[in-house]
C-alpha atoms as a PDB file:
ATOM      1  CA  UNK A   1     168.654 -43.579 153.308  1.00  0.00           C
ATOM      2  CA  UNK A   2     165.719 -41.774 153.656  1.00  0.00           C
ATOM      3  CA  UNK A   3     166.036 -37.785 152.187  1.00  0.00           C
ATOM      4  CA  UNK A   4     164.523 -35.769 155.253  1.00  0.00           C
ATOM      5  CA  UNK A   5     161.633 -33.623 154.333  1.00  0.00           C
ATOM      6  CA  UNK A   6     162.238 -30.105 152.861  1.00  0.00           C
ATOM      7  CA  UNK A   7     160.997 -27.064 153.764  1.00  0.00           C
ATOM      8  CA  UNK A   8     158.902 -25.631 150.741  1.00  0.00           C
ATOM      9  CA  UNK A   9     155.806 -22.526 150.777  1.00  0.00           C
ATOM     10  CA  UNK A  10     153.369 -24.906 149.299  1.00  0.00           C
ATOM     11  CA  UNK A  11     149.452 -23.737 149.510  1.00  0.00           C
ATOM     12  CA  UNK A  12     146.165 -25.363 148.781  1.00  0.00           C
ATOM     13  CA  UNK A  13     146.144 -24.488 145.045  1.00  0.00           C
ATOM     14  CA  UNK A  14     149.860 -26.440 144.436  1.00  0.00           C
ATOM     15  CA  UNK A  15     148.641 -29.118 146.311  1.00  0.00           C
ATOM     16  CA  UNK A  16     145.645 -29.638 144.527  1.00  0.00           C
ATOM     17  CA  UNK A  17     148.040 -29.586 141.358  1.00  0.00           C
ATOM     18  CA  UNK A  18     150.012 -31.812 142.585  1.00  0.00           C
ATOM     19  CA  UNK A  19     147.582 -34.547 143.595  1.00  0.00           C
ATOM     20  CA  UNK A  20     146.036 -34.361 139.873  1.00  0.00           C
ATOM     21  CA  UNK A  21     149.619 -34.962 138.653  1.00  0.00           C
ATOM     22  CA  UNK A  22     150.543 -37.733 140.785  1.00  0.00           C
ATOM     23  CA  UNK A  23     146.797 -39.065 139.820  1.00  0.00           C
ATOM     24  CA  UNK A  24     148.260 -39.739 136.083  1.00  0.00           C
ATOM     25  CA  UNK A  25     151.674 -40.983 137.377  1.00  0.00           C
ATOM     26  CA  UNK A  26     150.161 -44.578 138.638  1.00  0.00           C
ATOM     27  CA  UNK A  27     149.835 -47.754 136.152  1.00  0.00           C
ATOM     28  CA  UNK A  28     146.192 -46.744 135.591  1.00  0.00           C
ATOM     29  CA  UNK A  29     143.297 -46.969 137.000  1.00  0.00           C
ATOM     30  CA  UNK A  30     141.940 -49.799 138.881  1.00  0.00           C
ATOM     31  CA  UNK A  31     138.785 -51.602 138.606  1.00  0.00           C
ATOM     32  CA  UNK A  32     136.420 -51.352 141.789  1.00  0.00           C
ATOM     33  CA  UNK A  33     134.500 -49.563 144.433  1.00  0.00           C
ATOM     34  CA  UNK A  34     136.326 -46.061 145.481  1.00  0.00           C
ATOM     35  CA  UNK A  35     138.352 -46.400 148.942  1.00  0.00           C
ATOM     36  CA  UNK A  36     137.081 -43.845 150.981  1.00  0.00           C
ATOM     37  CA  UNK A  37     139.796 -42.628 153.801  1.00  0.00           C
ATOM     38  CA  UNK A  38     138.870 -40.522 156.653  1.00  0.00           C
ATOM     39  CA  UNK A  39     140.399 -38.629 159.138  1.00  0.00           C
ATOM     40  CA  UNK A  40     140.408 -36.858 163.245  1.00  0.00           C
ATOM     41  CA  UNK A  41     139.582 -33.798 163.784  1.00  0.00           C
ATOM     42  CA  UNK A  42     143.331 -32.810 164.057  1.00  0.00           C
ATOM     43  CA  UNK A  43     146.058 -31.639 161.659  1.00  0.00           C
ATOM     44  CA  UNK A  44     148.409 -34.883 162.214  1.00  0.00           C
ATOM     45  CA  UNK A  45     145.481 -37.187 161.339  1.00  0.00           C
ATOM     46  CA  UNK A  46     144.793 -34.794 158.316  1.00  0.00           C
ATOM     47  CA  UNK A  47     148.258 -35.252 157.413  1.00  0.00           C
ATOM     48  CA  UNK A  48     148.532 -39.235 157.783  1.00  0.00           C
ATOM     49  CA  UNK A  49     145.374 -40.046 155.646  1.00  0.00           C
ATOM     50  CA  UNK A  50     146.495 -37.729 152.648  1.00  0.00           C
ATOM     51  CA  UNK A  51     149.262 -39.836 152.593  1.00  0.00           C
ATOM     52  CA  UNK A  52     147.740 -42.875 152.328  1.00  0.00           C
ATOM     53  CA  UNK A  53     145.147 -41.476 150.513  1.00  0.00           C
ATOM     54  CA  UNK A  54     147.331 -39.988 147.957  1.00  0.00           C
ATOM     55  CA  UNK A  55     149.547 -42.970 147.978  1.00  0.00           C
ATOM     56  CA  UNK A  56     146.341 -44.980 146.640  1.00  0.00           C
ATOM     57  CA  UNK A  57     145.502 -42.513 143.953  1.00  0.00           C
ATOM     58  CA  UNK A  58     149.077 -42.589 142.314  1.00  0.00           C
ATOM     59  CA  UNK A  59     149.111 -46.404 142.649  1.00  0.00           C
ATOM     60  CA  UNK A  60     145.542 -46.014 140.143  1.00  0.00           C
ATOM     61  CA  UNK A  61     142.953 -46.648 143.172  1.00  0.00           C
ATOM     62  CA  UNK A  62     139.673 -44.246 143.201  1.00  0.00           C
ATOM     63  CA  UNK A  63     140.094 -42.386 146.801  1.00  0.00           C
ATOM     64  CA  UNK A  64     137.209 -40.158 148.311  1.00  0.00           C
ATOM     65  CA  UNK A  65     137.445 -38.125 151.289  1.00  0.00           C
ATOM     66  CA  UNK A  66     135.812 -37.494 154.898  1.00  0.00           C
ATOM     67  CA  UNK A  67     138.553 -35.818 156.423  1.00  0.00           C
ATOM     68  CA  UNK A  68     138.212 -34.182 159.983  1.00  0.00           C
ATOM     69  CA  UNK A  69     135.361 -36.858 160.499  1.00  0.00           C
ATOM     70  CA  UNK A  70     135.145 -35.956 164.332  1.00  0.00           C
ATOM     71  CA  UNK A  71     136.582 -37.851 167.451  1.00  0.00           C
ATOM     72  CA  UNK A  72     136.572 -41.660 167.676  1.00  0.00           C
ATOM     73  CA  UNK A  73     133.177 -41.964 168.616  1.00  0.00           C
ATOM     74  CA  UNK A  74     132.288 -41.095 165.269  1.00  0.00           C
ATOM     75  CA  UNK A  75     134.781 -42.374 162.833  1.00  0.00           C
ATOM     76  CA  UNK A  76     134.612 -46.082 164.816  1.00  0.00           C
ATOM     77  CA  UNK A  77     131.246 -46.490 163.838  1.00  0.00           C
ATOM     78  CA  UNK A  78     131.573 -44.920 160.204  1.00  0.00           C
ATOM     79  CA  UNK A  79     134.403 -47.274 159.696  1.00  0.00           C
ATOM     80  CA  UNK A  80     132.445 -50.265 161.325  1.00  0.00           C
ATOM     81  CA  UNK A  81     129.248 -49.469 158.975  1.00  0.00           C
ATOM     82  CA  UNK A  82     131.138 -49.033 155.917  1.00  0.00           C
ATOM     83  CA  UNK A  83     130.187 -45.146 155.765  1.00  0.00           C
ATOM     84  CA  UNK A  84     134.537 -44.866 155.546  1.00  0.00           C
ATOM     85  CA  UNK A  85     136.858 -47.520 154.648  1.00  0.00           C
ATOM     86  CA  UNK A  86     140.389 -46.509 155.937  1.00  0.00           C
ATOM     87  CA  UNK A  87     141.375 -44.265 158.662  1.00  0.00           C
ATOM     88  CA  UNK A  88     145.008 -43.807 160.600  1.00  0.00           C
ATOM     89  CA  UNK A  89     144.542 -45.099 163.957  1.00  0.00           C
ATOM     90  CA  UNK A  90     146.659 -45.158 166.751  1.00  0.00           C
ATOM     91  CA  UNK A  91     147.498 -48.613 168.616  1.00  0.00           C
ATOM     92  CA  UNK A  92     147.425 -47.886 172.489  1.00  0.00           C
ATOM     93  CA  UNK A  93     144.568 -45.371 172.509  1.00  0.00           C
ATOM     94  CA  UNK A  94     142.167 -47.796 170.085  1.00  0.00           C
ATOM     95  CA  UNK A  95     142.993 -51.373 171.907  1.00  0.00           C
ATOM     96  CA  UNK A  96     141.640 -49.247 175.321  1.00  0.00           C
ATOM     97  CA  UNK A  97     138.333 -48.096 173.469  1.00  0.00           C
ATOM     98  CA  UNK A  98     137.786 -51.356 172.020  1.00  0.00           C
ATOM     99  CA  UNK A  99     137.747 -52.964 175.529  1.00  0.00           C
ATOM    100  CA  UNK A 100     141.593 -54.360 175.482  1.00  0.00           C
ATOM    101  CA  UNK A 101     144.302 -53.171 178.022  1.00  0.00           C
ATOM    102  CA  UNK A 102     147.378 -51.557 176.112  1.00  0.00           C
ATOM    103  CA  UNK A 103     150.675 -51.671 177.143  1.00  0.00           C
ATOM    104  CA  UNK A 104     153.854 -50.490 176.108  1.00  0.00           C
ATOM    105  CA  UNK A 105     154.768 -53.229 173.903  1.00  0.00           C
ATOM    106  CA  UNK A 106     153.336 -52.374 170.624  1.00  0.00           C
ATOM    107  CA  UNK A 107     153.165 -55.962 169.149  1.00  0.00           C
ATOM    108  CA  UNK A 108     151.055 -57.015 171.977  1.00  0.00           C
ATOM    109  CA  UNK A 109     148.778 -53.940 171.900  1.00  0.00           C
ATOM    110  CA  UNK A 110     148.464 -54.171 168.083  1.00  0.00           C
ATOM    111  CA  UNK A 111     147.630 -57.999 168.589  1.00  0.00           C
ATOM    112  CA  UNK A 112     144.985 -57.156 170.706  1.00  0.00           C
ATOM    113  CA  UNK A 113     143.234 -54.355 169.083  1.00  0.00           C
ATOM    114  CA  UNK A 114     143.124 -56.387 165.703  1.00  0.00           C
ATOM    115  CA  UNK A 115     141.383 -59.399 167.323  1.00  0.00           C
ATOM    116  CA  UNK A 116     138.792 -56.914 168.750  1.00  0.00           C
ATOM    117  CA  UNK A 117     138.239 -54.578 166.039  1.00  0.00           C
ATOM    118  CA  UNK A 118     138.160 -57.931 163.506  1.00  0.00           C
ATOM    119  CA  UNK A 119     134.991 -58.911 165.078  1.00  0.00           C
ATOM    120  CA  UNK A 120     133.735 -55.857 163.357  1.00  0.00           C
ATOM    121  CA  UNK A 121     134.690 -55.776 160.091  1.00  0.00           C
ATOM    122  CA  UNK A 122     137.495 -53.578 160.409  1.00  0.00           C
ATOM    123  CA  UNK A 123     141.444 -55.004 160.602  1.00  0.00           C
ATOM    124  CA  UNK A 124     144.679 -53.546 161.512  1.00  0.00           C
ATOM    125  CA  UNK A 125     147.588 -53.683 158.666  1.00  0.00           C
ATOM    126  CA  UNK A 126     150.976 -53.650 159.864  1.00  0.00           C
ATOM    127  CA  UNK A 127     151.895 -50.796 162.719  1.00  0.00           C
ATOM    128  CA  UNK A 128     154.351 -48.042 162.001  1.00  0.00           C
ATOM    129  CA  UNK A 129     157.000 -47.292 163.439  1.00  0.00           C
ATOM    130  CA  UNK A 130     156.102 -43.762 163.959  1.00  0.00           C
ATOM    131  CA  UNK A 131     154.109 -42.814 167.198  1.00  0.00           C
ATOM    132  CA  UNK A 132     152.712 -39.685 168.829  1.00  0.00           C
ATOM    133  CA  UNK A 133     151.832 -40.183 172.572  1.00  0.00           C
ATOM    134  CA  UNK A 134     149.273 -37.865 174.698  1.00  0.00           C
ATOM    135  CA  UNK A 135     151.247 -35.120 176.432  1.00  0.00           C
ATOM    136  CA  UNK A 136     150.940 -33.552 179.917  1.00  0.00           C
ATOM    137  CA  UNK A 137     152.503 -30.104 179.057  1.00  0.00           C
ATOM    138  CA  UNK A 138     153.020 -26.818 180.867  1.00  0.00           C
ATOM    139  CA  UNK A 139     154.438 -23.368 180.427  1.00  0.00           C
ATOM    140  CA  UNK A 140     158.469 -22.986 181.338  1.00  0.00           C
ATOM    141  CA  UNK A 141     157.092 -20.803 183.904  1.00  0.00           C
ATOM    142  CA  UNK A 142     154.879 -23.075 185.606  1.00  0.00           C
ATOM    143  CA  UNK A 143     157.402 -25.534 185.613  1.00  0.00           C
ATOM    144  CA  UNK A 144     159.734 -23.319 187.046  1.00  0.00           C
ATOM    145  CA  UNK A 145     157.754 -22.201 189.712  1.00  0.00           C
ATOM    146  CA  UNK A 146     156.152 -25.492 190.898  1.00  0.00           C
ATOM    147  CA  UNK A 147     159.643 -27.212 190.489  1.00  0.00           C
ATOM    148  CA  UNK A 148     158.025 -30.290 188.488  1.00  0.00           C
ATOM    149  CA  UNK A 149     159.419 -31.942 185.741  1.00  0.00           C
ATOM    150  CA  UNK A 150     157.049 -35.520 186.070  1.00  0.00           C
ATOM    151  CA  UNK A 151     152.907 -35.792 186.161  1.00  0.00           C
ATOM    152  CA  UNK A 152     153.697 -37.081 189.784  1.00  0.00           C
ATOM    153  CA  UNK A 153     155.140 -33.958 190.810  1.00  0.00           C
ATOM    154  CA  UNK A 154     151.693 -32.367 190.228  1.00  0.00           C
ATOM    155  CA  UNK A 155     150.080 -34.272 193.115  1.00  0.00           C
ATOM    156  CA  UNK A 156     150.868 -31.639 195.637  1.00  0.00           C
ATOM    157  CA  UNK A 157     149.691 -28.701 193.259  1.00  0.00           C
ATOM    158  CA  UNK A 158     146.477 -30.578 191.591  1.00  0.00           C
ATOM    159  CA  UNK A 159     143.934 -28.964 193.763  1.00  0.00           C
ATOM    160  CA  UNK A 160     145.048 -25.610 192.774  1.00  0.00           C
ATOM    161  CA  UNK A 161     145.375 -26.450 188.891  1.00  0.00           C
ATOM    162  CA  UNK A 162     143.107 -26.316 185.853  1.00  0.00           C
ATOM    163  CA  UNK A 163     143.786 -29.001 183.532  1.00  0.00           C
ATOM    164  CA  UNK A 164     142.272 -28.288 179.880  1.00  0.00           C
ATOM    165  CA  UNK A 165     142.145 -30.928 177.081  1.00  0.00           C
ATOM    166  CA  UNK A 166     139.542 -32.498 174.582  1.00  0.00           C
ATOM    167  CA  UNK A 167     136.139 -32.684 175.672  1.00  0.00           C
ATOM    168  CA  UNK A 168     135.979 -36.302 175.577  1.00  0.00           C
ATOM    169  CA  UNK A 169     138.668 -36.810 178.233  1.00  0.00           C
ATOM    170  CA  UNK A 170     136.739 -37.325 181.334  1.00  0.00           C
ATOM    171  CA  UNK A 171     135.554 -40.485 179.495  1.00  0.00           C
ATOM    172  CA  UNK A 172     138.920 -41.067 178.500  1.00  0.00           C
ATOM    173  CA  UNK A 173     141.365 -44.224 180.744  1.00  0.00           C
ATOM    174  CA  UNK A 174     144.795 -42.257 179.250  1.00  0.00           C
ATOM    175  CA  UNK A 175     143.489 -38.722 180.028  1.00  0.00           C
ATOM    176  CA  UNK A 176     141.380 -37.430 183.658  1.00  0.00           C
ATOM    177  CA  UNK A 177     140.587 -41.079 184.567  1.00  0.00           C
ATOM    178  CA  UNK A 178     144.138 -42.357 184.684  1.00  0.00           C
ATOM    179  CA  UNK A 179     145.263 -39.199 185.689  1.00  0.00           C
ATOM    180  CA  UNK A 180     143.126 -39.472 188.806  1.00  0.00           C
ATOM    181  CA  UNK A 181     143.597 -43.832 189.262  1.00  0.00           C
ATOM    182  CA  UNK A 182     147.310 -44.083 187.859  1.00  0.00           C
ATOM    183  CA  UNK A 183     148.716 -40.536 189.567  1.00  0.00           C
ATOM    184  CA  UNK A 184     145.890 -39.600 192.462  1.00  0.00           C
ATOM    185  CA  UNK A 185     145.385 -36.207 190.424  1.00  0.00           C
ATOM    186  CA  UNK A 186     142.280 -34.381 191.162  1.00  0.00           C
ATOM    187  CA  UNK A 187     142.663 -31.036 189.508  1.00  0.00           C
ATOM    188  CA  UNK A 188     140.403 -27.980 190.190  1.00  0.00           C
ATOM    189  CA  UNK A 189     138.703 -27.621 187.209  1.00  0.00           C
ATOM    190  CA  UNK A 190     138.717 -29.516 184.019  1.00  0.00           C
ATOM    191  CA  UNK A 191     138.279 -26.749 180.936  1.00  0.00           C
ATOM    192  CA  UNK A 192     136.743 -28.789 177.424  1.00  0.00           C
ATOM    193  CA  UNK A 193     138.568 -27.846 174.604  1.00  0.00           C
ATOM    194  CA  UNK A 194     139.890 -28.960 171.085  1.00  0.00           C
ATOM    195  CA  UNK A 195     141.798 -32.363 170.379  1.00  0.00           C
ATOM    196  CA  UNK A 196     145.491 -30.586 171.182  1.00  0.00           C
ATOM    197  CA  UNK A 197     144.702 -28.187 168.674  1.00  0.00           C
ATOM    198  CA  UNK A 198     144.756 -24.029 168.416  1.00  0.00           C
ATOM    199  CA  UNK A 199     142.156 -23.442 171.421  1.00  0.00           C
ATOM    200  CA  UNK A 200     144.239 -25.756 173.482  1.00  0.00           C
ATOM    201  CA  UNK A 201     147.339 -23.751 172.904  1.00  0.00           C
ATOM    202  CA  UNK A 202     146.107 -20.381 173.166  1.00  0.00           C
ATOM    203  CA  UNK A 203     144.586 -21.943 176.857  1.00  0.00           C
ATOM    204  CA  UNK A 204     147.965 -22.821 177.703  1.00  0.00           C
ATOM    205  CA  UNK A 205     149.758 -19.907 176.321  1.00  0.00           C
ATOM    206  CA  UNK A 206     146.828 -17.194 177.989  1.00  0.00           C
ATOM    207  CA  UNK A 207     146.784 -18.971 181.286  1.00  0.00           C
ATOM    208  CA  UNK A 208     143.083 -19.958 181.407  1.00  0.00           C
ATOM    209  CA  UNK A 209     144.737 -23.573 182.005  1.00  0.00           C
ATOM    210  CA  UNK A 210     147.792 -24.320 183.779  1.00  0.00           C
ATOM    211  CA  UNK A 211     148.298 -28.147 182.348  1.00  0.00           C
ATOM    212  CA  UNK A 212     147.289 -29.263 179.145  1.00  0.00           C
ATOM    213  CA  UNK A 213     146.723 -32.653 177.002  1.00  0.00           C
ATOM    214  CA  UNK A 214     148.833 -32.015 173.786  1.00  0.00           C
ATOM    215  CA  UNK A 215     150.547 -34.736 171.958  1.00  0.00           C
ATOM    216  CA  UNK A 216     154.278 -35.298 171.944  1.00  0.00           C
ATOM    217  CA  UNK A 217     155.031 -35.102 168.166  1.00  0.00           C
ATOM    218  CA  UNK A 218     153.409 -31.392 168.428  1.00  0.00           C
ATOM    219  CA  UNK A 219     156.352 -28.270 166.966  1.00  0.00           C
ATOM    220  CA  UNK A 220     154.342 -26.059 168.823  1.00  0.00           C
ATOM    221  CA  UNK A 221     155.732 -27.603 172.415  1.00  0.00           C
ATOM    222  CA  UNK A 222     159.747 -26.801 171.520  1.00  0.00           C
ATOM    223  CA  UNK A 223     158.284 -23.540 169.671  1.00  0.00           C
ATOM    224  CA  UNK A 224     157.351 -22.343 172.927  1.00  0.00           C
ATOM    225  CA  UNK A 225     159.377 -23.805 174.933  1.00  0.00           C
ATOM    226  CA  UNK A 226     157.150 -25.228 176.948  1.00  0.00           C
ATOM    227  CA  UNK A 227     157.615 -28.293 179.276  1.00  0.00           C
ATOM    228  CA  UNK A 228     156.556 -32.116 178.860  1.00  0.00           C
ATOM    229  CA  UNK A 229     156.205 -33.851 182.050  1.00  0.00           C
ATOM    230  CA  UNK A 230     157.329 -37.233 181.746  1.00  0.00           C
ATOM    231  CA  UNK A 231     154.790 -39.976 182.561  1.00  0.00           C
ATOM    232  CA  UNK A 232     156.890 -41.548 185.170  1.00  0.00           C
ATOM    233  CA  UNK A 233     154.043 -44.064 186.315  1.00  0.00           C
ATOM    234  CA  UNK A 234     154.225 -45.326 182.257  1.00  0.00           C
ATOM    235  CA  UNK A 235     150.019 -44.245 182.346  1.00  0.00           C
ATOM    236  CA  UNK A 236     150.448 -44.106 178.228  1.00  0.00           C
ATOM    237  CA  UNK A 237     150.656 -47.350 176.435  1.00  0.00           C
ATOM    238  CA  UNK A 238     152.426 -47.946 173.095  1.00  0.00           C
ATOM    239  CA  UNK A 239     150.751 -45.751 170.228  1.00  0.00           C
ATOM    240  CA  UNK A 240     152.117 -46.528 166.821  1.00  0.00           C
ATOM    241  CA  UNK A 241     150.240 -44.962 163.729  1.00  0.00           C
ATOM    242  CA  UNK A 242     148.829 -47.769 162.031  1.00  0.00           C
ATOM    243  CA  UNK A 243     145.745 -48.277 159.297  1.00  0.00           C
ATOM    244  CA  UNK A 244     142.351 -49.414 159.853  1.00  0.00           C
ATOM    245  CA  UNK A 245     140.703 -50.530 157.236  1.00  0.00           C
ATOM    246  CA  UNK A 246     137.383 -52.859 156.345  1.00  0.00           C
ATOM    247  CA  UNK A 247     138.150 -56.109 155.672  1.00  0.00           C
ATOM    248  CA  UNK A 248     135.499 -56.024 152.879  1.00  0.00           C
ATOM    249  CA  UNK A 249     137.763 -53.417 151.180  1.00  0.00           C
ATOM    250  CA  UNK A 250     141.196 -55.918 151.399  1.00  0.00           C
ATOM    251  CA  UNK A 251     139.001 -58.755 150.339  1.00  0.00           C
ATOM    252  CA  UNK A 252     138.303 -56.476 147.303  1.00  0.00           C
ATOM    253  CA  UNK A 253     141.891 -55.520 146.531  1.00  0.00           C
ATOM    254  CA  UNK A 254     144.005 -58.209 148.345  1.00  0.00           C
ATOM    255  CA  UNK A 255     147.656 -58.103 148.752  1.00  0.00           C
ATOM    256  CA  UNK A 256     148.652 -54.647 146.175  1.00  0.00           C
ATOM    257  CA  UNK A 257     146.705 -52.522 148.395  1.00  0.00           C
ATOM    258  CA  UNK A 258     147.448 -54.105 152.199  1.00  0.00           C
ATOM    259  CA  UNK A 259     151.512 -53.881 150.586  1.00  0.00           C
ATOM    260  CA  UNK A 260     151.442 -50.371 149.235  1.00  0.00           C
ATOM    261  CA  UNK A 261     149.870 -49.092 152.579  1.00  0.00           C
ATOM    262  CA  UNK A 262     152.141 -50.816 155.092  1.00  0.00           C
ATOM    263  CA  UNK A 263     155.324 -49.793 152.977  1.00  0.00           C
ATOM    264  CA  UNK A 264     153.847 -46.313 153.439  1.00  0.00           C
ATOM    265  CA  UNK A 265     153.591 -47.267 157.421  1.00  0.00           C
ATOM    266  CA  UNK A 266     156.992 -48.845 157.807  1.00  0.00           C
ATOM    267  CA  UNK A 267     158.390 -45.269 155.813  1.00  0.00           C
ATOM    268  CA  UNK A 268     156.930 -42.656 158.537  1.00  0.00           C
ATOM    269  CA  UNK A 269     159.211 -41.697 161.697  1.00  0.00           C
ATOM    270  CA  UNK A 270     158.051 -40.244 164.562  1.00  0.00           C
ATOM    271  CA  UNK A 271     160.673 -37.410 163.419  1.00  0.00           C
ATOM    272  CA  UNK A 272     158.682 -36.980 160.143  1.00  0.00           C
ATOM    273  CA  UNK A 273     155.546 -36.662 162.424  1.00  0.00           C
ATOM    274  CA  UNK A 274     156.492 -33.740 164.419  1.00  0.00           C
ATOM    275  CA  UNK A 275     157.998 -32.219 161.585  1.00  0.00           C
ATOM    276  CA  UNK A 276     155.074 -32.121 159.284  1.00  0.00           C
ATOM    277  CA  UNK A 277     152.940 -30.766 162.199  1.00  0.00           C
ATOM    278  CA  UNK A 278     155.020 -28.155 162.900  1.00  0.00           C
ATOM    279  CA  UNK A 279     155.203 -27.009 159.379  1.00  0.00           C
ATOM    280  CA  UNK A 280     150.974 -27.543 158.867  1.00  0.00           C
ATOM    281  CA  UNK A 281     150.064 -25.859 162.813  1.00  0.00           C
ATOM    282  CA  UNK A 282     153.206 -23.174 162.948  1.00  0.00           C
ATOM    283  CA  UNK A 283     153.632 -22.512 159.154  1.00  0.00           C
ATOM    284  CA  UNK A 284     150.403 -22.986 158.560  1.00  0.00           C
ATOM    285  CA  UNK A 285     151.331 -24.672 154.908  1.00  0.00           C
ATOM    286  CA  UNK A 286     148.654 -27.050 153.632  1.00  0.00           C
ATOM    287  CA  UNK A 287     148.231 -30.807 154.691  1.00  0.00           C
ATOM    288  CA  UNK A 288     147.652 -32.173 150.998  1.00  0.00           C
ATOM    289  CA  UNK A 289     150.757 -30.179 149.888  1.00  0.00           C
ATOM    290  CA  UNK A 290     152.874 -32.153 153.101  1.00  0.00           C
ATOM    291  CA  UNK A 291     151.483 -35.236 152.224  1.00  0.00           C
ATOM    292  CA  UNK A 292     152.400 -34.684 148.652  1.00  0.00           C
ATOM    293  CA  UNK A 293     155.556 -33.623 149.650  1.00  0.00           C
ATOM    294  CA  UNK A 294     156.501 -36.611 151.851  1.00  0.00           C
ATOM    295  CA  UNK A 295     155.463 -38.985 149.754  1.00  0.00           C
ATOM    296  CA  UNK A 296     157.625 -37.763 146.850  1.00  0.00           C
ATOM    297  CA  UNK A 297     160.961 -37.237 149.342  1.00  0.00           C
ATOM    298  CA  UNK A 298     160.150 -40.901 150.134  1.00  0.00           C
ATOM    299  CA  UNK A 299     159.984 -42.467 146.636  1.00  0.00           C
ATOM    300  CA  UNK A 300     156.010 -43.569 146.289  1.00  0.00           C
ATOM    301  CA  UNK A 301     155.534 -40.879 144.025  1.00  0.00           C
ATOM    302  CA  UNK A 302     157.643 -39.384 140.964  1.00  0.00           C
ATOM    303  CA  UNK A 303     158.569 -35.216 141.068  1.00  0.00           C
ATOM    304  CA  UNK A 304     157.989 -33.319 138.172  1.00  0.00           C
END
């Protein structure tokens, strides 16, 4: 059994410690070009590519950096020009942006997103089992007060509503476009604002918006008690963390590398997720230190 994740005041100074340590535990270094792993512009994504990033270093693998990239509109095309070489994607949302139509089965979805992003140099390894969904949230109050629990209770109310979310999601089919084809939502106003992140929150929390796009493994949500309305038309597909990485780079390193990354994948709950991001956006403790952290309570890399 997996040991659950403790609760430790970790900052960027331990963590940078701790990252040269696990550095020397590995079986020494390994001969080729450095694997460079990027990341989203939000703490979770942070979070998931130390890991594997960290993961490679101990196992004796030269790792560079280019976390918070940006939104998928950059780091696709990074990945797909060999700028980055690794990056923790997520099934349902990357199959609809390559062209494919997710669903809720995550084999299927995966299938399909491989295939596509394939024909670009870039493959899928194995899915986790961990998965963080977009999330139609609102205060208690506004809950309360509009008597909705589901996104089709909003109908009635849209009109009258400000929905605030990344500034990519009136391009996006799983934020205002399926809200409007999948629900009939057409809100007041749509407010631009960070990828679920601390302008987002203090939106929701100030009442500038009244619904917001957050993601479901997010502390923050049961911190405030706010409300998740459930996606009773199913408008979100499957979304499973899973690895993208050039095919150049698993050509280069073959099996030890694809193995040590989806053993990594297979290790991460959704339960870990919204754990570490409460700790990193409430806590405020340092991603690198987490990912550290995790990876040790999980048995890729020796304490001490």
């Amino acid at each position: 059994m997996r040991k659950p994740i403790r609760k430790r005041a970790v900052g960027a100074i331990l963590a940078v410690a701790l990252v040269a340590a696990a550095c020397g535990s590995g079986d020494g270094a390994r001969e080729g070009d450095p694997v460079t792993v990027a990341s989203f512009a939000f703490n979770e994504s942070v979070i998931v590519a130390e890991i594997y990033a960290q993961a490679l270093e101990a196992d004796g693998y030269e790792v560079e950096r280019k976390l918070n990239l940006g939104n998928r509109e950059v780091v696709k095309p990074a990945l797909e020009s060999g700028e980055v070489d690794l990056v923790p994607e997520y099934v349902g949302t990357l199959a609809s942006f390559l062209g494919e139509t997710p669903t809720a089965d995550s084999e299927a979805t995966w299938e399909a997103a491989k295939a596509a992003f394939e024909a670009n140099g870039v493959t899928l390894l194995q899915y986790s089992p961990a998965q963080d969904k977009n999330a139609y949230v609102v205060t208690s109050e506004t809950a309360s007060s509009l008597g909705v629990s589901t996104v089709s209770d909003l109908q009635p109310h849209a009109a009258d509503l400000v929905f605030g979310g990344p500034p990519e999601c009136p391009e996006r089919e799983f934020c205002l476009i399926g809200l409007r084809d999948v629900y009939g939502l057409e809100f007041a106003e749509f407010v631009p604002l960070d990828v679920a992140g601390p302008i987002t929150i203090a939106a929701l929390e100030g009442g500038e918006i009244d619904v917001a796009l957050l993601f479901s493994t997010q502390g923050i949500i049961a911190d405030k008690g706010w409300v998740v309305l459930e996606d009773d038309q199913g408008l979100n597909p499957a979304e499973n963390l899973v690895p993208a990485i050039r095919m150049d780079v698993v050509d280069e390193y073959g099996d030890d590398l694809v193995s040590l990354l989806e053993r990594v994948s297979e290790a991460l709950t959704t339960e870990d997720l919204t754990e570490l991001n409460k700790r990193a956006d409430i806590d405020q403790e340092d991603p690198a230190a987490l990912a550290m952290e995790w990876l040790q309570d999980n048995g890729f890399i020796d304490e001490g």
